[in-house]
Protein backbone atom coordinates (compact mmCIF):
# COMPACT_ATOMS: atom_id res chain seq x y z
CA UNK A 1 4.94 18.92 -4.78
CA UNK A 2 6.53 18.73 -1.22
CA UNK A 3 5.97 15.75 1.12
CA UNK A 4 6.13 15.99 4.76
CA UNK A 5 5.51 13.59 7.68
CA UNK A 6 4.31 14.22 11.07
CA UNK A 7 4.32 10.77 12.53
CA UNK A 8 7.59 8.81 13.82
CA UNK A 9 7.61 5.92 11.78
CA UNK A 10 9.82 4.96 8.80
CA UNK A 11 8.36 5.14 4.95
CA UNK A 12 9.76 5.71 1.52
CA UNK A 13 7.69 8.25 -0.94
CA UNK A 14 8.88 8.24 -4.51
CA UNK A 15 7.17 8.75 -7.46
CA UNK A 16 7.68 7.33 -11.44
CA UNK A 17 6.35 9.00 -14.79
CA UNK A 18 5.67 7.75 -17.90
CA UNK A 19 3.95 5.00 -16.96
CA UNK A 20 1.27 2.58 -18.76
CA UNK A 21 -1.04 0.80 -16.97
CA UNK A 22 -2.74 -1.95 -18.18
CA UNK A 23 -5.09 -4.75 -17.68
CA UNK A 24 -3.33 -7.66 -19.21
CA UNK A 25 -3.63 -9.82 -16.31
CA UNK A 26 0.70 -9.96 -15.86
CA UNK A 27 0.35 -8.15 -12.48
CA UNK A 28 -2.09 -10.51 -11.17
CA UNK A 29 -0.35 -13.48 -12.30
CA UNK A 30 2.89 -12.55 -10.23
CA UNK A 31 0.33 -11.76 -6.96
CA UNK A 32 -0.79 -15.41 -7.36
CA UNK A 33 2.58 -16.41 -7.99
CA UNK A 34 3.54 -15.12 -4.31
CA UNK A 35 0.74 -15.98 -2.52
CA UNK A 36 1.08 -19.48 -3.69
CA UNK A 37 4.66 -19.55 -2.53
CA UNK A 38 3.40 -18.67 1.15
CA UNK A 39 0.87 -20.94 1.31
CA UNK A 40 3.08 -23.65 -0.30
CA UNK A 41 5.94 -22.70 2.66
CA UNK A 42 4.27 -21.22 5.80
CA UNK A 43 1.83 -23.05 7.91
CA UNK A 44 -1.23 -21.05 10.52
CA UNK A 45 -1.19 -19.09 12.42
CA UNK A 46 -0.48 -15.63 10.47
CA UNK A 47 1.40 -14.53 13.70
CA UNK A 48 3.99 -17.00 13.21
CA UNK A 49 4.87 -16.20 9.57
CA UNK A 50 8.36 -13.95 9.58
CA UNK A 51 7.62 -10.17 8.86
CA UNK A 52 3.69 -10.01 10.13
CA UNK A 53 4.70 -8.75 13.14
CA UNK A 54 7.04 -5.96 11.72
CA UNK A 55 3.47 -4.65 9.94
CA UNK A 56 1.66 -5.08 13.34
CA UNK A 57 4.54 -2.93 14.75
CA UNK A 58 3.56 -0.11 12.79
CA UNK A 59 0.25 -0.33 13.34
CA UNK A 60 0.65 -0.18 17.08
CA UNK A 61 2.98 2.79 16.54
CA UNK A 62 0.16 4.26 14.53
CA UNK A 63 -2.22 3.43 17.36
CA UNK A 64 -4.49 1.40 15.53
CA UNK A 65 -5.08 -1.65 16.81
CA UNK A 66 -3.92 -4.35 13.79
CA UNK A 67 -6.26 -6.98 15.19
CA UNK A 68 -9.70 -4.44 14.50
CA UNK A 69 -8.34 -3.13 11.51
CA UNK A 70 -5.23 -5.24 9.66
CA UNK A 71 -2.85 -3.53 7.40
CA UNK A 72 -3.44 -4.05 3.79
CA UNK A 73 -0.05 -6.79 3.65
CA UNK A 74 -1.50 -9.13 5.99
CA UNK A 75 -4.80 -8.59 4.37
CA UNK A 76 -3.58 -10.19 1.31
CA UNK A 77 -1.52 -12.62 3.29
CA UNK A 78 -4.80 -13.89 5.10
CA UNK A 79 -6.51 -14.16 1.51
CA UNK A 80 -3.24 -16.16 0.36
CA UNK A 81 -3.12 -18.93 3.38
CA UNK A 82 -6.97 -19.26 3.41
CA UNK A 83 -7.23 -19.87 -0.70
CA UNK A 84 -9.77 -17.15 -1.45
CA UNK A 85 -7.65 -15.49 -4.03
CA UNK A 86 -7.32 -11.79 -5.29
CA UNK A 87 -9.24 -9.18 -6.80
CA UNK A 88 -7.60 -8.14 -10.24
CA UNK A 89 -7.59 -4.10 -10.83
CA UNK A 90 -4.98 -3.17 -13.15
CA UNK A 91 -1.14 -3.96 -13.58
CA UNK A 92 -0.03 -1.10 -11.20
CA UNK A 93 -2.33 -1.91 -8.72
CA UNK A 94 -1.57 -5.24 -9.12
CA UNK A 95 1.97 -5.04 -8.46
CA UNK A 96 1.73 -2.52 -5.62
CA UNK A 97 -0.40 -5.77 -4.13
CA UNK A 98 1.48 -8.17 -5.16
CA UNK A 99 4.93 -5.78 -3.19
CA UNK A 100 2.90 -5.55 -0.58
CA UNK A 101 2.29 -9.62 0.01
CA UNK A 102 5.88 -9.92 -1.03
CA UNK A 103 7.18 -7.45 1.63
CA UNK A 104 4.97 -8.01 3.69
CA UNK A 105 4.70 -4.42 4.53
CA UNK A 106 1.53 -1.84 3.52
CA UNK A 107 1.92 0.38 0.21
CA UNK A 108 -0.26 3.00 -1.64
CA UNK A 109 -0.27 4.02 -4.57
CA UNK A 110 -1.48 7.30 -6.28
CA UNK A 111 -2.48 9.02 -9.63
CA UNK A 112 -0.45 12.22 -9.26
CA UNK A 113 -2.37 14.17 -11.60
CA UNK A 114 -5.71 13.37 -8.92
CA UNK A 115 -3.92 15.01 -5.94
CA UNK A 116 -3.85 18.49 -5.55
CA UNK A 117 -1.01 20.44 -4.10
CA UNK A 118 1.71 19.34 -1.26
CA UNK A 119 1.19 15.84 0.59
CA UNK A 120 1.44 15.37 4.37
CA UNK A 121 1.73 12.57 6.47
CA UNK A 122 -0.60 13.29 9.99
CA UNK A 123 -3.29 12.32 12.12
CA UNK A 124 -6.66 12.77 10.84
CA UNK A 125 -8.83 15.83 11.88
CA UNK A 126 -12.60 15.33 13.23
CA UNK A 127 -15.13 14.41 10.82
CA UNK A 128 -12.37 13.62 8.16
CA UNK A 129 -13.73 10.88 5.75
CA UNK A 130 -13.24 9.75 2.40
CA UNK A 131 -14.81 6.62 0.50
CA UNK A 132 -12.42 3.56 0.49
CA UNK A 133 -11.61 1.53 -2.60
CA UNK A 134 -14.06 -1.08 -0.52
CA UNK A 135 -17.14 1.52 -1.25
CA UNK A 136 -16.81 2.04 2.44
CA UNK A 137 -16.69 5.13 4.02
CA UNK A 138 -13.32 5.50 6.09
CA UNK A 139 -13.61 7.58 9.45
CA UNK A 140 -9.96 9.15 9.45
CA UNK A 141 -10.25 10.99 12.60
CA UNK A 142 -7.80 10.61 15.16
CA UNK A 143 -6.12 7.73 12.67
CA UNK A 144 -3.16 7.40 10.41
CA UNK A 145 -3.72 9.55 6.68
CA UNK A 146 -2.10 10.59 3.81
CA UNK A 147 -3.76 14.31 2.65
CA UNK A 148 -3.63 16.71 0.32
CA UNK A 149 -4.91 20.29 0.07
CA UNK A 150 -8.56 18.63 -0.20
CA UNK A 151 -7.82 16.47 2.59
CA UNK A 152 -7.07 12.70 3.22
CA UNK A 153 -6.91 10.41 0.42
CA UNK A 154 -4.74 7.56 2.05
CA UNK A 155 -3.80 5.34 4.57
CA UNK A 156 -2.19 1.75 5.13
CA UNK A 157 -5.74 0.11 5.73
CA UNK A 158 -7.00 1.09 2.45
CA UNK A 159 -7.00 4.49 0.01
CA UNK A 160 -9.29 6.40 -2.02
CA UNK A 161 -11.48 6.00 -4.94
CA UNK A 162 -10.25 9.94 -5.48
CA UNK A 163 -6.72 8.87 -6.26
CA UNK A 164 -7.10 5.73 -7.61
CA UNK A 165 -4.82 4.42 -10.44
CA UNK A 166 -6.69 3.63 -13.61
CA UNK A 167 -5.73 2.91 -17.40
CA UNK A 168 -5.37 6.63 -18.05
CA UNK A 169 -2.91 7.14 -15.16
CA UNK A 170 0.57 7.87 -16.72
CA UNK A 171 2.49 9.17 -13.32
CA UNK A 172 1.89 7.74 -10.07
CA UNK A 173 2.98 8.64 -6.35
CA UNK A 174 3.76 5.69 -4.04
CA UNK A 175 4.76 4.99 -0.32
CA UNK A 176 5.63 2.20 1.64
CA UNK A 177 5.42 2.34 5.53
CA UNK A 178 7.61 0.50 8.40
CA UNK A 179 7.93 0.76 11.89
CA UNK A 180 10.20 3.30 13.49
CA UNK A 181 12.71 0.58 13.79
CA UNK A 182 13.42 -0.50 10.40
CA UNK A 183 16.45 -0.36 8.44
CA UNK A 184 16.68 2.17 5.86
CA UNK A 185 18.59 0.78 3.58
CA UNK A 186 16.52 -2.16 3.64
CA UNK A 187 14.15 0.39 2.95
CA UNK A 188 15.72 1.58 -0.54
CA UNK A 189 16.16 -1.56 -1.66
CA UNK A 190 12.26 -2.38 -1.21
CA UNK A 191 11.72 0.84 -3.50
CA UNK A 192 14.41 0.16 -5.59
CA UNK A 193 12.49 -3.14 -6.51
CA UNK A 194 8.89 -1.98 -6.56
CA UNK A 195 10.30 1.02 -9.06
CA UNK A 196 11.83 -1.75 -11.31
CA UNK A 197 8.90 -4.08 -11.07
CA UNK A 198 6.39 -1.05 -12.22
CA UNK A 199 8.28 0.51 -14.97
CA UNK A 200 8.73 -3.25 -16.00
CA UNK A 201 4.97 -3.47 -15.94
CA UNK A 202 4.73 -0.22 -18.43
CA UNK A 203 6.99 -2.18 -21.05
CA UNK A 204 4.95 -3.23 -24.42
């Protein structure tokens, strides 16, 4: 599986095998953990907490305007400062959320055995769509994707039901994004820590 990118931004792509996922709440319980720490530490507006507007950034870069549609980080970060908690999926999903609070940046995360051949990063075509993990469907066109050989099945707004992680997911595919501008071995580190916090996840 080769992945390619068409868009000038920065982004790490890395996948992990042998994973377990499971639904034992210990995910969730460190997303919690996090968004408690902001709220405890950061005051309103979002705009003024340090690394929103590195998300924003990308966004713009993307040329999707983050005040219409807001990338997945400050999502959670909005959810975190206004005390209306998290939805609970699964411990991968869970920690991919809880990475991207922490990070503040926008991840995805993938079930490699649900995506079919090589994976680019582009701009969607007209009349691409998929359904969103919201039950929404997501016009792509023009916008931001991540796509297979049966089209898109991601972006930094929100993914797939296609791809989704579930309990029977054992190898996954994940990306983080940044702006053009960000360091890249900042970069490695971020992966370096999301890797170690999954596999961590997959211990019994």
């Amino acid at each position: 599986m080769d992945f390619t990118c068409k868009l000038d931004i920065q982004y790490t792509f890395f996948t992990i095998d042998n994973i377990k996922v499971k639904d034992d709440g210990s995910g969730y319980d460190k997303l919690v953990e996090c968004g408690q720490n902001y709220f405890d530490n950061h005051a309103l507006p979002l705009s003024k907490i340090p690394g929103v507007q590195v998300a924003r950034d990308l966004f713009r870069q993307l040329k999707i305007d983050p005040t219409r549609h807001r990338p997945s980080s400050e999502a959670l970060l909005r959810r975190a400062m206004k005390k209306k908690g998290f939805y609970s999926i699964n411990t991968v999903v869970d920690i991919c959320n809880w990475c991207a609070l922490d990070f503040l940046l926008p991840n995805g995360v993938y079930d490699l055995e649900k995506i079919h051949g090589d994976i680019v990063l582009r701009e969607g075509l007209p009349g691409e769509t998929y359904i969103g993990l919201n039950n929404k469907r997501i016009n792509l066109a023009g916008r931001f994707c991540l796509a297979d050989e049966k089209g898109p099945f991601g972006s930094p707004i929100t993914d797939s039901k296609r791809t989704c992680v579930d309990l029977n997911t054992s190898k996954v595919g994940v990306i983080i994004y940044a702006p053009h501008y960000f360091d890249s071995d900042k970069l490695e580190d971020l992966e370096t820590i999301m890797t170690a916090r999954i596999k961590k996840s997959s211990e019994v």
